[in-house]
N, C-alpha and C. Protein backbone atom coordinates (compact mmCIF):
# COMPACT_ATOMS: atom_id res chain seq x y z
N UNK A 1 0.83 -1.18 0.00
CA UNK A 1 0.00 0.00 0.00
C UNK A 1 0.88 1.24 0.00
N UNK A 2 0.52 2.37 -0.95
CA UNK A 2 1.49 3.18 -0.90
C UNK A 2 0.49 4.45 -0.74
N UNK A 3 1.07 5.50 0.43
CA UNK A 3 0.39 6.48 0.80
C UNK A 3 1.25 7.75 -0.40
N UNK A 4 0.64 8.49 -0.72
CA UNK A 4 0.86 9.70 -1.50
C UNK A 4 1.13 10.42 -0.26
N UNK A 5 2.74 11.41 -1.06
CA UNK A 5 3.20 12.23 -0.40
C UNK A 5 1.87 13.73 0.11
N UNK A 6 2.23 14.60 0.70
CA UNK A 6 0.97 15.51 0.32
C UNK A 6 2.28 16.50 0.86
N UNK A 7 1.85 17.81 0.21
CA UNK A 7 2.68 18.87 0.47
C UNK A 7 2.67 19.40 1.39
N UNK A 8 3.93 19.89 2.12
CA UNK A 8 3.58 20.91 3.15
C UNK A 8 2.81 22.07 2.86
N UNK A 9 2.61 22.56 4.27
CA UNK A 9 1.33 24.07 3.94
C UNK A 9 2.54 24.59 3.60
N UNK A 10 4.12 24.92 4.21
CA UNK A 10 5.06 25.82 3.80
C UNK A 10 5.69 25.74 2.33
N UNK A 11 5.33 25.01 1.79
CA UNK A 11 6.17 24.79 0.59
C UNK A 11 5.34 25.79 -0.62
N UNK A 12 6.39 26.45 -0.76
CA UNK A 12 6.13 27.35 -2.19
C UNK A 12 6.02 26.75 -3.36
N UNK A 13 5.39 27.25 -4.70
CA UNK A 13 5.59 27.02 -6.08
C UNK A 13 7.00 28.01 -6.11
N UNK A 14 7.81 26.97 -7.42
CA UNK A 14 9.28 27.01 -7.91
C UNK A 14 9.43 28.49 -7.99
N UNK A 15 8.37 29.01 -8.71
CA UNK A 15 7.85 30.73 -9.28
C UNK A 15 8.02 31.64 -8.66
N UNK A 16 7.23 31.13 -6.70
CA UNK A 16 7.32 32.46 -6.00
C UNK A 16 8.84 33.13 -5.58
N UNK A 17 9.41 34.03 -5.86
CA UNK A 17 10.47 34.66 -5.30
C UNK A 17 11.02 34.69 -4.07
N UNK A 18 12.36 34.89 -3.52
CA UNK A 18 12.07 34.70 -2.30
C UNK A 18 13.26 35.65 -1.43
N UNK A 19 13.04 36.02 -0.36
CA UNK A 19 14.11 37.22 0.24
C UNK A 19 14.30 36.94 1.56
N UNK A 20 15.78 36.23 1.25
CA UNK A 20 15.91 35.91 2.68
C UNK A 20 16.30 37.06 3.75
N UNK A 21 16.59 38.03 3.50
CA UNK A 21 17.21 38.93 4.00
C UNK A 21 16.71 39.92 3.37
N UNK A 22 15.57 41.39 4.01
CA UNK A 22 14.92 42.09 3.52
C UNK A 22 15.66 43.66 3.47
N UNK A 23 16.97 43.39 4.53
CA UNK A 23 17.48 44.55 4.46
C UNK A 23 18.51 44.57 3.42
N UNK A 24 19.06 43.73 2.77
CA UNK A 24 20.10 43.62 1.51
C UNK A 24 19.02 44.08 0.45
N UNK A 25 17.69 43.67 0.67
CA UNK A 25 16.61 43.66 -0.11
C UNK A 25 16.47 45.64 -0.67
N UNK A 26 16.23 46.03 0.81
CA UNK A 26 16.22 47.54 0.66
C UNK A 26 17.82 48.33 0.23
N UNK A 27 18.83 47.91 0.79
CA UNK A 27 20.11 48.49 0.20
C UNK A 27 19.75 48.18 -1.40
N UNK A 28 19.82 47.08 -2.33
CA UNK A 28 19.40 46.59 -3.54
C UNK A 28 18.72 47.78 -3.96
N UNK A 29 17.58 48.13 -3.81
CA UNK A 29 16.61 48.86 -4.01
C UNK A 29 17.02 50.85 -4.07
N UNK A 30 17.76 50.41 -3.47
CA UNK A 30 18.37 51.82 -3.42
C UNK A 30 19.62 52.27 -3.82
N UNK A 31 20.55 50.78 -4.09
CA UNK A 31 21.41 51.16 -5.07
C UNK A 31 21.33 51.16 -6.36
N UNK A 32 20.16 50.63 -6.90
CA UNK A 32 19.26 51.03 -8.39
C UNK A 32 19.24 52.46 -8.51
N UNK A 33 18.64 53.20 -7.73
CA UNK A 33 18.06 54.08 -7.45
C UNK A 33 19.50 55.16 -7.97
N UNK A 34 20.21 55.00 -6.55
CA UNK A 34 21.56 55.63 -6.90
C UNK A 34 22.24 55.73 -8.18
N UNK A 35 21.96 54.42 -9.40
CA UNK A 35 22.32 54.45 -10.13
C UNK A 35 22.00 55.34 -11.35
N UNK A 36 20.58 55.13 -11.11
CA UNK A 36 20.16 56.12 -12.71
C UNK A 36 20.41 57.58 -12.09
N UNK A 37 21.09 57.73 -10.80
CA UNK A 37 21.31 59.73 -10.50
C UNK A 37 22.80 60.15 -10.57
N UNK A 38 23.36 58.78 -9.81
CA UNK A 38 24.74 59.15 -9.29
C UNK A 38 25.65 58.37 -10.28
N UNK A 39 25.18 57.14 -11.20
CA UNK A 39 26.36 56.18 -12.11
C UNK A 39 26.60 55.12 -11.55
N UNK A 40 27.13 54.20 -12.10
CA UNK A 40 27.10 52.94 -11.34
C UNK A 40 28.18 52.81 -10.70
N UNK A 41 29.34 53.65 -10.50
CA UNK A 41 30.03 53.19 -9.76
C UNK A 41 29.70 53.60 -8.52
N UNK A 42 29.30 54.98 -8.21
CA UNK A 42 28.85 55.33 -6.99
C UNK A 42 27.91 54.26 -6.30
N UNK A 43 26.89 53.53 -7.31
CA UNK A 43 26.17 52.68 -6.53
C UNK A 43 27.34 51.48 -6.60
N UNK A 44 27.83 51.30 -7.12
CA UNK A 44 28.57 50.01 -6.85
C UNK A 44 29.14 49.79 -5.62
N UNK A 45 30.05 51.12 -5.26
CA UNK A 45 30.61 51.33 -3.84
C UNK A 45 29.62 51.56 -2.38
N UNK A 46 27.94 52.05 -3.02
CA UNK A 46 27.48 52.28 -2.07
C UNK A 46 26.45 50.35 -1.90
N UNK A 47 27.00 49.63 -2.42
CA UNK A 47 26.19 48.32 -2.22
C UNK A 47 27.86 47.53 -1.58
N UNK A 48 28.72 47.98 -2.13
CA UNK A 48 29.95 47.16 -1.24
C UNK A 48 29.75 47.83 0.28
N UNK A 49 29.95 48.79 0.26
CA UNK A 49 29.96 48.83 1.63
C UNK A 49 28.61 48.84 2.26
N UNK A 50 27.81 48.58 1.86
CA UNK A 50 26.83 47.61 2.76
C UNK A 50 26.96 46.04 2.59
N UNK A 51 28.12 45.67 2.68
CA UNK A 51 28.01 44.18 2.00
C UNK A 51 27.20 42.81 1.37
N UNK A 52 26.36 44.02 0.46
CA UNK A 52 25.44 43.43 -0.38
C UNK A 52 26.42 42.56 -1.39
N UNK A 53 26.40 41.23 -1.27
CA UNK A 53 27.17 39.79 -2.05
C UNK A 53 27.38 40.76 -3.42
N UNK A 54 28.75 40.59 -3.91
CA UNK A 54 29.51 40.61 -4.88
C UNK A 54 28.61 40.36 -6.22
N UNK A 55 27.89 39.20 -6.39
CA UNK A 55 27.36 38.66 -7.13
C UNK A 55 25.83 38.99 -7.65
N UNK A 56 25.16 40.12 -6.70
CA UNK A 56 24.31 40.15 -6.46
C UNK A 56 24.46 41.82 -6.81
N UNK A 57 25.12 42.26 -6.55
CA UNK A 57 25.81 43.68 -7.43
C UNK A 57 25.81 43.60 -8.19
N UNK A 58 26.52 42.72 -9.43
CA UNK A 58 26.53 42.88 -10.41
C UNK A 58 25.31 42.50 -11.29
N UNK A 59 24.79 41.63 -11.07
CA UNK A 59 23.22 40.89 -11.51
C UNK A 59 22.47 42.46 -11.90
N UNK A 60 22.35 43.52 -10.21
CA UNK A 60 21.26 44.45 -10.56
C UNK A 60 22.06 45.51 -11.11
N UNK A 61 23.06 45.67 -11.27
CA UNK A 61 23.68 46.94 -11.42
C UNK A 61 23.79 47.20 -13.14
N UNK A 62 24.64 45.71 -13.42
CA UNK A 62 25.09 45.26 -14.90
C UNK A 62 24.41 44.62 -16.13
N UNK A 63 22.91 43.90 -15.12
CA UNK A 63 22.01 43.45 -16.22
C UNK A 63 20.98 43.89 -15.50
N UNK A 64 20.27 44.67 -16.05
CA UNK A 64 19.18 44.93 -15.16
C UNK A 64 17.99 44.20 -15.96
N UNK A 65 17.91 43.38 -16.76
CA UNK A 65 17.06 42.56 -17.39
C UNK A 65 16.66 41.40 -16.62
N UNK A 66 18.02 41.18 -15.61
CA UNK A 66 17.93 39.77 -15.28
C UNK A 66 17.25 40.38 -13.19
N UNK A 67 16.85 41.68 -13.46
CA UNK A 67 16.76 41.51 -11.42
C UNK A 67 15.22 41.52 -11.70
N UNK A 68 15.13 41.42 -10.44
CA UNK A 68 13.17 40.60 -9.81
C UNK A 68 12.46 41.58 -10.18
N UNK A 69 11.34 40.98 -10.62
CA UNK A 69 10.42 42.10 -10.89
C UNK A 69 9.66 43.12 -10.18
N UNK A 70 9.79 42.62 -9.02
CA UNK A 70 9.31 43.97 -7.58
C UNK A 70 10.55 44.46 -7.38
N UNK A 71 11.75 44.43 -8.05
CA UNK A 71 12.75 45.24 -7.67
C UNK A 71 13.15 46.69 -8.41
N UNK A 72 11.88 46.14 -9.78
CA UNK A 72 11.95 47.12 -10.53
C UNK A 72 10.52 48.56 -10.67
N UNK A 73 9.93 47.79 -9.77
CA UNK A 73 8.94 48.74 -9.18
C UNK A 73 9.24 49.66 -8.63
């Protein structure tokens, strides 16, 4: 006899987005911001020294095609 798995209530669809950390979330958000006034390097330096991940700089800074879509709200 085989019982079917059933999902947790916590488990998301693949789709929903997700932020583990809401204050990298708001630095992010505001080094966009910085960018279309001040250039990207100014935001570049103002997301290092909030040590917003390396990788995660460049994603919103350098492709902005590829960042979340409430980031571009």
């Amino acid at each position: 006899m085989q019982t079917q798995k059933n999902e947790e209530p916590w488990d998301f669809p693949a789709s929903t987005p997700t932020r583990p950390d809401w204050h990298t979330a708001r630095f992010v958000k505001q080094g966009i911001r910085m960018q279309s006034i001040h250039g990207t390097g100014y935001a570049a330096n103002f997301l290092r020294n909030r040590r917003v991940d390396i990788d995660v700089a460049l994603r919103v800074l350098l492709q902005p095609a590829r960042r979340r879509n409430y980031d571009q709200q």
